[in-house]
N, C-alpha and C. Protein backbone atom coordinates (compact mmCIF):
# COMPACT_ATOMS: atom_id res chain seq x y z
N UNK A 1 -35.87 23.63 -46.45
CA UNK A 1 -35.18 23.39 -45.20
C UNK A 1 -33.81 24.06 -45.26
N UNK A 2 -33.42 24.86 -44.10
CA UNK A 2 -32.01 25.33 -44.23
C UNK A 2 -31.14 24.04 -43.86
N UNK A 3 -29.65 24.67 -44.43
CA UNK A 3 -28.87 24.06 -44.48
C UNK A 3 -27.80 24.14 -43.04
N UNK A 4 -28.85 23.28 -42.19
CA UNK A 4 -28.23 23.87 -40.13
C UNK A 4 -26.65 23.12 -40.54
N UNK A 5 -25.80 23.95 -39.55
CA UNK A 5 -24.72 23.49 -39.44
C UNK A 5 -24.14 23.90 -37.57
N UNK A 6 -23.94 23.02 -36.46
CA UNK A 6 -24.12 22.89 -35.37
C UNK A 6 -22.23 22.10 -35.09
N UNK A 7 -22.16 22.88 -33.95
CA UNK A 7 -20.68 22.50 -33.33
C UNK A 7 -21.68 21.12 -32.58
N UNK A 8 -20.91 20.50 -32.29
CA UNK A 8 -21.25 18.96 -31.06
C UNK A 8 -21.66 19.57 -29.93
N UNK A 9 -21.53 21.13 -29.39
CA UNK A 9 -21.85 21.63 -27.94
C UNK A 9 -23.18 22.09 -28.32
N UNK A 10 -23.32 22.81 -29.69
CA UNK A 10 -24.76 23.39 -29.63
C UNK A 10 -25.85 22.38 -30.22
N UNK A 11 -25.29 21.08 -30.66
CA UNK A 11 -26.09 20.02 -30.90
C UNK A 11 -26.39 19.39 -29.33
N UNK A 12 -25.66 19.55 -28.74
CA UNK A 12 -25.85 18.53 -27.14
C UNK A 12 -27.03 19.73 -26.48
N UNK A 13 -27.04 20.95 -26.59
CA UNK A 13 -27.78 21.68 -26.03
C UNK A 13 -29.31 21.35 -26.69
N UNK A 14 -29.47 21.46 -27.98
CA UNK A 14 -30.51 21.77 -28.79
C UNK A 14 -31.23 20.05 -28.14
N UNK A 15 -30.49 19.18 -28.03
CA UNK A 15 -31.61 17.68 -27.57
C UNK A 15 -30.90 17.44 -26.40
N UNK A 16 -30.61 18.27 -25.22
CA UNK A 16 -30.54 17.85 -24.10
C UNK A 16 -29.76 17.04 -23.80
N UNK A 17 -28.58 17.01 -24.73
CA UNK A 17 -27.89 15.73 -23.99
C UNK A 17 -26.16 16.18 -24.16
N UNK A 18 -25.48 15.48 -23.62
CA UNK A 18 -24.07 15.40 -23.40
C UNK A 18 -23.53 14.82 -24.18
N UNK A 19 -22.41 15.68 -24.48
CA UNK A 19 -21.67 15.80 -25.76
C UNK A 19 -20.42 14.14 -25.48
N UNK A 20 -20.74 13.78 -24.22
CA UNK A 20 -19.78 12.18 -24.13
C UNK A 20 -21.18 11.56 -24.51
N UNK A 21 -21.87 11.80 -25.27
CA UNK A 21 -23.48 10.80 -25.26
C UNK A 21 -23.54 10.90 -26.70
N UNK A 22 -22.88 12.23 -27.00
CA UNK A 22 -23.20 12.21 -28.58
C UNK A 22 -21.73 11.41 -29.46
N UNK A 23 -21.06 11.72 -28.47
CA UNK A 23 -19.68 10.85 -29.11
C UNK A 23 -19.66 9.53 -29.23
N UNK A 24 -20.40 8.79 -27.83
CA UNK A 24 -20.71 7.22 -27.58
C UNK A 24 -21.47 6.96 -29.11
N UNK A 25 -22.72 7.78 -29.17
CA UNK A 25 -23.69 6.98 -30.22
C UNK A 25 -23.24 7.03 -31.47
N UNK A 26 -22.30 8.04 -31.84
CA UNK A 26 -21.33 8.13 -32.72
C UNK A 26 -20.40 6.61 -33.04
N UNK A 27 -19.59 6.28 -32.10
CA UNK A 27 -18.90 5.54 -31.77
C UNK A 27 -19.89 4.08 -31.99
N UNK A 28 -21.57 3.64 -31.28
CA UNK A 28 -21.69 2.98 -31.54
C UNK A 28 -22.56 2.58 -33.00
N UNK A 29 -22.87 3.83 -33.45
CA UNK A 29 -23.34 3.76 -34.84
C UNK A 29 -24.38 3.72 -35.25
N UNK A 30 -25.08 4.56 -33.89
CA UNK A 30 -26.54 5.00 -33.34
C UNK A 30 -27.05 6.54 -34.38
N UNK A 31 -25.65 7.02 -34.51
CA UNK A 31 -25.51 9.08 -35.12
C UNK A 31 -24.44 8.74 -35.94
N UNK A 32 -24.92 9.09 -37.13
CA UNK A 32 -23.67 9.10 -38.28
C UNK A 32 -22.33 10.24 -37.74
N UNK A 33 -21.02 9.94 -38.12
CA UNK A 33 -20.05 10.63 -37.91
C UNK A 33 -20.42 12.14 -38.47
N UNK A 34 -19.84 12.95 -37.75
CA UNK A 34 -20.12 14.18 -38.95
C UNK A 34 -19.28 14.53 -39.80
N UNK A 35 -19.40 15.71 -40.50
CA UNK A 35 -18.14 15.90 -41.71
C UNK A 35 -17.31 17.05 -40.65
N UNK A 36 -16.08 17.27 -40.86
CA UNK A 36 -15.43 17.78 -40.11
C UNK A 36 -15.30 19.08 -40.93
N UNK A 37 -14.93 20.22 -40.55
CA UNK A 37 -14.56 21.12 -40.50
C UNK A 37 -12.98 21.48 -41.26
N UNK A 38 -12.65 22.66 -41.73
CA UNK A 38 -11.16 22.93 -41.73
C UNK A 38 -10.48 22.69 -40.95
N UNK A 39 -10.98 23.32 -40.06
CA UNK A 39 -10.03 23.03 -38.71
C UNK A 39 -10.45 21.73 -37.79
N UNK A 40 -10.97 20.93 -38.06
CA UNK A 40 -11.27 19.44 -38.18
C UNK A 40 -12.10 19.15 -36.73
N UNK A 41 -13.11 20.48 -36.67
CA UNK A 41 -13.90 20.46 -35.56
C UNK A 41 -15.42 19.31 -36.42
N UNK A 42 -15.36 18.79 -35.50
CA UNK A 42 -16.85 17.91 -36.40
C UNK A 42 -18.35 19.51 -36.49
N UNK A 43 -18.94 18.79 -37.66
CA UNK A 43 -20.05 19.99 -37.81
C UNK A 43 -21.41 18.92 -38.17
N UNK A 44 -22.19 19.03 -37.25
CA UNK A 44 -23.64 18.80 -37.42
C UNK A 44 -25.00 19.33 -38.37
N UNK A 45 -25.70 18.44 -38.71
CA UNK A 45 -26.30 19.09 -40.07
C UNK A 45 -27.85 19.02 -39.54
N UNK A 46 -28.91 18.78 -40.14
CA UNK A 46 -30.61 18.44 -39.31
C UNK A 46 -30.68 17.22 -39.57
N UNK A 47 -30.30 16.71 -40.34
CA UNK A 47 -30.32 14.62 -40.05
C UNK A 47 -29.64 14.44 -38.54
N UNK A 48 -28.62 14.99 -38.59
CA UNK A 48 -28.32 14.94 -36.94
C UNK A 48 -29.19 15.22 -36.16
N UNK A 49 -29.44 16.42 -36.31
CA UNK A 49 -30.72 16.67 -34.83
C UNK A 49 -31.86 15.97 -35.18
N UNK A 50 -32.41 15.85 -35.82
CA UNK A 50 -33.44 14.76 -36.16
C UNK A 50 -33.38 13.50 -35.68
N UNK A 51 -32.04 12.81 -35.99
CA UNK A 51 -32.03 11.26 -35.55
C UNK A 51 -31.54 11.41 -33.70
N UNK A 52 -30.72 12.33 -33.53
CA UNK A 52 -30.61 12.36 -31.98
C UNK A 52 -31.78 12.51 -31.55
N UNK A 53 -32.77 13.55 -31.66
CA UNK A 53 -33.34 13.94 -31.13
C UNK A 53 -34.78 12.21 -31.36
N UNK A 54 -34.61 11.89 -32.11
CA UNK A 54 -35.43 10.46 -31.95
C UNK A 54 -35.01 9.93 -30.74
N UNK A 55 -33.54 9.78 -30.88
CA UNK A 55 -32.78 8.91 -30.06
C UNK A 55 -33.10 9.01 -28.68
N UNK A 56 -32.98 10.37 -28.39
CA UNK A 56 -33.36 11.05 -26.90
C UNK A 56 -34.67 10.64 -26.61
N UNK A 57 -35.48 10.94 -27.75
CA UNK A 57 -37.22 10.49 -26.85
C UNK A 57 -37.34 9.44 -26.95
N UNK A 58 -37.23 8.37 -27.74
CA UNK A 58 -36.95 6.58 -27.26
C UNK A 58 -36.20 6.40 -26.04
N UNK A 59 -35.20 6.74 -25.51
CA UNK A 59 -34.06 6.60 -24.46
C UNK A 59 -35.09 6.87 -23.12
N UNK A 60 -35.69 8.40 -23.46
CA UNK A 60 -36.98 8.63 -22.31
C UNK A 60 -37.85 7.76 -22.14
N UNK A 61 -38.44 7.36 -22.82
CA UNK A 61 -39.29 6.50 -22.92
C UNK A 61 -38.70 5.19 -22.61
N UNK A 62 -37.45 4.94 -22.06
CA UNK A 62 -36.89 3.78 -21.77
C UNK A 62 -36.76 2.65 -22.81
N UNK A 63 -36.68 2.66 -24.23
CA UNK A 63 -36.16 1.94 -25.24
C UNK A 63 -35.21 1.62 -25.24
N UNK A 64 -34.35 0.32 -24.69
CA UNK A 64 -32.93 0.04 -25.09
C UNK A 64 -32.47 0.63 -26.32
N UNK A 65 -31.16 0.67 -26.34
CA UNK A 65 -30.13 0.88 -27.87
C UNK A 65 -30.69 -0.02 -28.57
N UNK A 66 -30.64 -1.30 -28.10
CA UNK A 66 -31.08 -2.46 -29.35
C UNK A 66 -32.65 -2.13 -29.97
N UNK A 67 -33.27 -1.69 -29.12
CA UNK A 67 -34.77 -1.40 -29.63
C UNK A 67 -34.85 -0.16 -30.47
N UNK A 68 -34.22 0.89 -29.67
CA UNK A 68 -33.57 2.28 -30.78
C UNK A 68 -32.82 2.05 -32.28
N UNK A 69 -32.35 1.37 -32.14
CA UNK A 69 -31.68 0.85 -33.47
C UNK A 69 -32.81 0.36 -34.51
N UNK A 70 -33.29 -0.33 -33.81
CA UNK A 70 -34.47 -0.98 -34.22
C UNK A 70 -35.34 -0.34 -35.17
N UNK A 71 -35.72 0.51 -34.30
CA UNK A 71 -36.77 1.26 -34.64
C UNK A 71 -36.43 2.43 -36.02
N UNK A 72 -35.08 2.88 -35.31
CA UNK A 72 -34.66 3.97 -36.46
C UNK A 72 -34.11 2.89 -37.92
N UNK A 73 -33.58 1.77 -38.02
CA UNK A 73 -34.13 1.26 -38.95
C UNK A 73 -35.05 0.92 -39.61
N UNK A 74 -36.10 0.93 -38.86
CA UNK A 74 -37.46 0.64 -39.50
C UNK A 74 -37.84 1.88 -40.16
N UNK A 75 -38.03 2.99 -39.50
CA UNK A 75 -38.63 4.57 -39.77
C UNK A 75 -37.72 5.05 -40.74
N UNK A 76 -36.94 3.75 -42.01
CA UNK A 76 -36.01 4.20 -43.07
C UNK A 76 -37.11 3.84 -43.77
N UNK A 77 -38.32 2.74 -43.58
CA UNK A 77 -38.71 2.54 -44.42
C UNK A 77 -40.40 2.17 -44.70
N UNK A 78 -40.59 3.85 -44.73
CA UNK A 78 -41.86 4.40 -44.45
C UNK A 78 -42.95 3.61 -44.79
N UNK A 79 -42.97 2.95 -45.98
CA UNK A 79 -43.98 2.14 -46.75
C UNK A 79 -44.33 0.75 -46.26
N UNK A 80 -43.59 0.20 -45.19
CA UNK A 80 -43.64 -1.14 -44.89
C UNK A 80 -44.71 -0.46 -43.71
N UNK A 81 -45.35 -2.28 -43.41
CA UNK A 81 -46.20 -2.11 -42.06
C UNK A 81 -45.52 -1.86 -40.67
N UNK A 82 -46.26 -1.33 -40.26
CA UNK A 82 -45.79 -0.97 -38.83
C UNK A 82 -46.10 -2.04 -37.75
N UNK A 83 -46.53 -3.37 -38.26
CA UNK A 83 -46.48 -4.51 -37.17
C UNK A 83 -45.13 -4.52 -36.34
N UNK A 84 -43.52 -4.61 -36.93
CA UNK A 84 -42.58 -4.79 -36.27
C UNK A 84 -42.27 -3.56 -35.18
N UNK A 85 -42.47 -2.31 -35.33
CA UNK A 85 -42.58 -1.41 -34.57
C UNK A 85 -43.77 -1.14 -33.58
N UNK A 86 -44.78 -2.15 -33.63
CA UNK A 86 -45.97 -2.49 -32.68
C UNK A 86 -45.26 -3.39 -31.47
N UNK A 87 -44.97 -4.55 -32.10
CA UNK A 87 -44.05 -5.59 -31.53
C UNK A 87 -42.88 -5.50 -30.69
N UNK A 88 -41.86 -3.97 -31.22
CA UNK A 88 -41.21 -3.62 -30.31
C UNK A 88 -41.86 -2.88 -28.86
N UNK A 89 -42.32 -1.54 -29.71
CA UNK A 89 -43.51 -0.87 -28.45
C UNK A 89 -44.12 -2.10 -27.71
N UNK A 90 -44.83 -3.14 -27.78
CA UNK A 90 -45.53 -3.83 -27.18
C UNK A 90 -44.24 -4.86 -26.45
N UNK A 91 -43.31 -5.50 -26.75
CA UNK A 91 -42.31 -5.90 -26.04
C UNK A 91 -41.86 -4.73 -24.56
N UNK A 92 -41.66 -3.82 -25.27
CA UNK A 92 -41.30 -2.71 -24.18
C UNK A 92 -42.49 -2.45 -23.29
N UNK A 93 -43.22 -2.54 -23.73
CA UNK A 93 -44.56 -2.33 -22.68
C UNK A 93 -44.78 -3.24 -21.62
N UNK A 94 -44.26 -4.84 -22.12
CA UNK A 94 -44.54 -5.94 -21.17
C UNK A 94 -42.84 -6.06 -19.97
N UNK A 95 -42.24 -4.97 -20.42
CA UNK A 95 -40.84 -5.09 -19.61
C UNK A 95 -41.30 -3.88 -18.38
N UNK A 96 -41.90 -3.06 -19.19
CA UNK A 96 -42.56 -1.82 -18.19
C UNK A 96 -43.34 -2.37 -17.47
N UNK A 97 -44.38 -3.20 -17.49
CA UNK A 97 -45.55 -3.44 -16.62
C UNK A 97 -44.49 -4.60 -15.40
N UNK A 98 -43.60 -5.29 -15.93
CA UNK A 98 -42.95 -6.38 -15.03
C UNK A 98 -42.11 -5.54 -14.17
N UNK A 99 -41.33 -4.11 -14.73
CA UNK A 99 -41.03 -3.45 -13.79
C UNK A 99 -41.57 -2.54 -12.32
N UNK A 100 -43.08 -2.49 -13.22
CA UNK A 100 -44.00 -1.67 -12.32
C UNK A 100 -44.61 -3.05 -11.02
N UNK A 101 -44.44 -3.98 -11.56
CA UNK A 101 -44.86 -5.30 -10.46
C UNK A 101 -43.43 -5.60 -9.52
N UNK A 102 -42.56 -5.56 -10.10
CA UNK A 102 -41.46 -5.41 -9.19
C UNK A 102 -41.62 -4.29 -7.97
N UNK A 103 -41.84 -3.30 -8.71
CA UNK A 103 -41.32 -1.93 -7.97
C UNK A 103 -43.20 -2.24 -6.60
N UNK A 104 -44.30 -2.40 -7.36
CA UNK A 104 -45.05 -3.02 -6.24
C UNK A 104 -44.78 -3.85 -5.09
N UNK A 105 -43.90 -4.80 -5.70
CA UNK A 105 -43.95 -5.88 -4.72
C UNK A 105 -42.51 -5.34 -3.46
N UNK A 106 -41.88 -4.86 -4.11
CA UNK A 106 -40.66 -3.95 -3.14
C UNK A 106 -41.35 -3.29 -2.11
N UNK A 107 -42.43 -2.16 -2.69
CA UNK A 107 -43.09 -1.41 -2.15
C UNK A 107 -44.29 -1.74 -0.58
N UNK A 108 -44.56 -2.99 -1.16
CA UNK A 108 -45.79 -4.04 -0.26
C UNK A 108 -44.07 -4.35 1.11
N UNK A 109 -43.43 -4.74 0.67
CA UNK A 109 -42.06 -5.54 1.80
C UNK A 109 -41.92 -4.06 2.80
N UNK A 110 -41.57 -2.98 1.67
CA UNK A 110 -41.49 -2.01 2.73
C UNK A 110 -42.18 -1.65 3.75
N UNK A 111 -43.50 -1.60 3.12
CA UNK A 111 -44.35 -1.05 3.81
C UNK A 111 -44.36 -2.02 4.96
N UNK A 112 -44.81 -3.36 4.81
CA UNK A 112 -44.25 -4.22 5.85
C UNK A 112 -43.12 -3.92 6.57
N UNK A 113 -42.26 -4.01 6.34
CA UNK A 113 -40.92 -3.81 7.64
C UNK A 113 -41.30 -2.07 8.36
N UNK A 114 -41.91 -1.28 7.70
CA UNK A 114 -41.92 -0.04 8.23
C UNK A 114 -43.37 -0.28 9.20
N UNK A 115 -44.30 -1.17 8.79
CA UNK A 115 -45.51 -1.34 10.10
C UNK A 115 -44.87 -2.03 11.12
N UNK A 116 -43.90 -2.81 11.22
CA UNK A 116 -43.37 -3.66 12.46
C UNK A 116 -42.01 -2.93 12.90
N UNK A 117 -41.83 -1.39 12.51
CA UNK A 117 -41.22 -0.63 13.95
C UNK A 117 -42.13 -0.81 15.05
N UNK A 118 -41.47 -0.96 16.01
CA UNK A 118 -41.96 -0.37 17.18
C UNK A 118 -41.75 0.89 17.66
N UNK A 119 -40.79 1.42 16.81
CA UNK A 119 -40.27 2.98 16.98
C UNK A 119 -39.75 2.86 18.35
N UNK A 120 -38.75 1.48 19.25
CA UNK A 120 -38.14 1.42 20.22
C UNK A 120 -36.58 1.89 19.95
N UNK A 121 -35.76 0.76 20.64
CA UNK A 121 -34.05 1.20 20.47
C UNK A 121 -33.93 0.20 18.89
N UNK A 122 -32.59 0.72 18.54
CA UNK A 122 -32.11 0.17 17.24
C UNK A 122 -31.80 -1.44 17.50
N UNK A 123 -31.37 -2.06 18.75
CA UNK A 123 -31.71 -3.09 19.16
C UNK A 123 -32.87 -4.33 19.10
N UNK A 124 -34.24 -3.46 19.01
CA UNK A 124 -35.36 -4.25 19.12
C UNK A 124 -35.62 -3.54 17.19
N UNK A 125 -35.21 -2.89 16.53
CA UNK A 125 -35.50 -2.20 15.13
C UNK A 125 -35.56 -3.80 14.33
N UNK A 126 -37.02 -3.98 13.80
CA UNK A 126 -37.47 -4.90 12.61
C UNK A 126 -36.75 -4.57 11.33
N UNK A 127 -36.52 -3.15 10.93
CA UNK A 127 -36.10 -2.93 9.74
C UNK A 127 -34.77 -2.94 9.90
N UNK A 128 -33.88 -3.28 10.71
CA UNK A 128 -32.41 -3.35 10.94
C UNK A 128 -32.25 -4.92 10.80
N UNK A 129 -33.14 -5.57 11.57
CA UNK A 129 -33.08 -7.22 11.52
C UNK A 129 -33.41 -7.99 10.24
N UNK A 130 -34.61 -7.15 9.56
CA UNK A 130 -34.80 -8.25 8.09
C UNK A 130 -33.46 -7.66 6.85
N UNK A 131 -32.88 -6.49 7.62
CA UNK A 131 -32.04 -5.90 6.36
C UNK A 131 -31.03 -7.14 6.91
N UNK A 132 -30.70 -7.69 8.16
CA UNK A 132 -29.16 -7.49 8.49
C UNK A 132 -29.06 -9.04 7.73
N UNK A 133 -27.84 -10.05 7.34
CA UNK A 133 -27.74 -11.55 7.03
C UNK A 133 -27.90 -12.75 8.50
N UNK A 134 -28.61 -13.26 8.03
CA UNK A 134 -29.31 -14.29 9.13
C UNK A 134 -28.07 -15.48 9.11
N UNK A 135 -27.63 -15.06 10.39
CA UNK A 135 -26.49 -16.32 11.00
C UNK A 135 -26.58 -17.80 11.18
């Protein structure tokens, strides 16, 4: 493996993300600090892009920090079972499906208030009346 060495701009490019994103996880102790430079520019190594780049596809995948943490603690320690990292995935899965029933049941209201236009004046408008606060 070479020995990568990456400014914080060409690390934010290489995993897509913003260099106030790489400083935060820095800060919260998500991305080890890096070693700085002479001129005391921080310098990035491939444990960096490696663990960001985890970081980024958990984050996609909608994994809280706390579950990210999680996880990249666990994946320190290859030999143990992977039940607790089932448990997270499967926690996250049951927050996804409650979101996808939310986002249904929003969807069912809309569709309701949008069948009872009459497509008249904003006066007689159903979707102006269930939005507006009932006096």
């Amino acid at each position: 493996m070479t020995n990568l060495s990456m400014t914080i701009g060409e690390l934010a490019r290489r995993t897509n993300s913003k260099v106030e994103t790489i400083r935060y996880y820095e800060k919260i102790g998500l991305l080890a600090e890096p070693v700085r430079t002479a001129g005391n520019y921080r310098s990035y190594g491939q444990d960096h892009l490696r663990r960001l780049s985890f970081v980024r596809r958990s984050r996609d995948l909608g994994f809280s920090l706390d579950q990210v943490r999680a996880l990249l603690d666990l994946a320190l320690h290859r030999d143990w079972s992977c039940d607790a990292v089932d448990a997270i995935a499967k926690e996250h899965l049951a927050e996804v499906d409650r979101k996808i029933a939310d986002l249904q049941a929003l969807r069912r209201e809309l569709d309701s208030m949008i069948d009872q236009c009459g497509s008249g004046s904003i006066a007689q408008c159903r979707i102006i009346e269930a939005l507006s606060p009932k006096e």
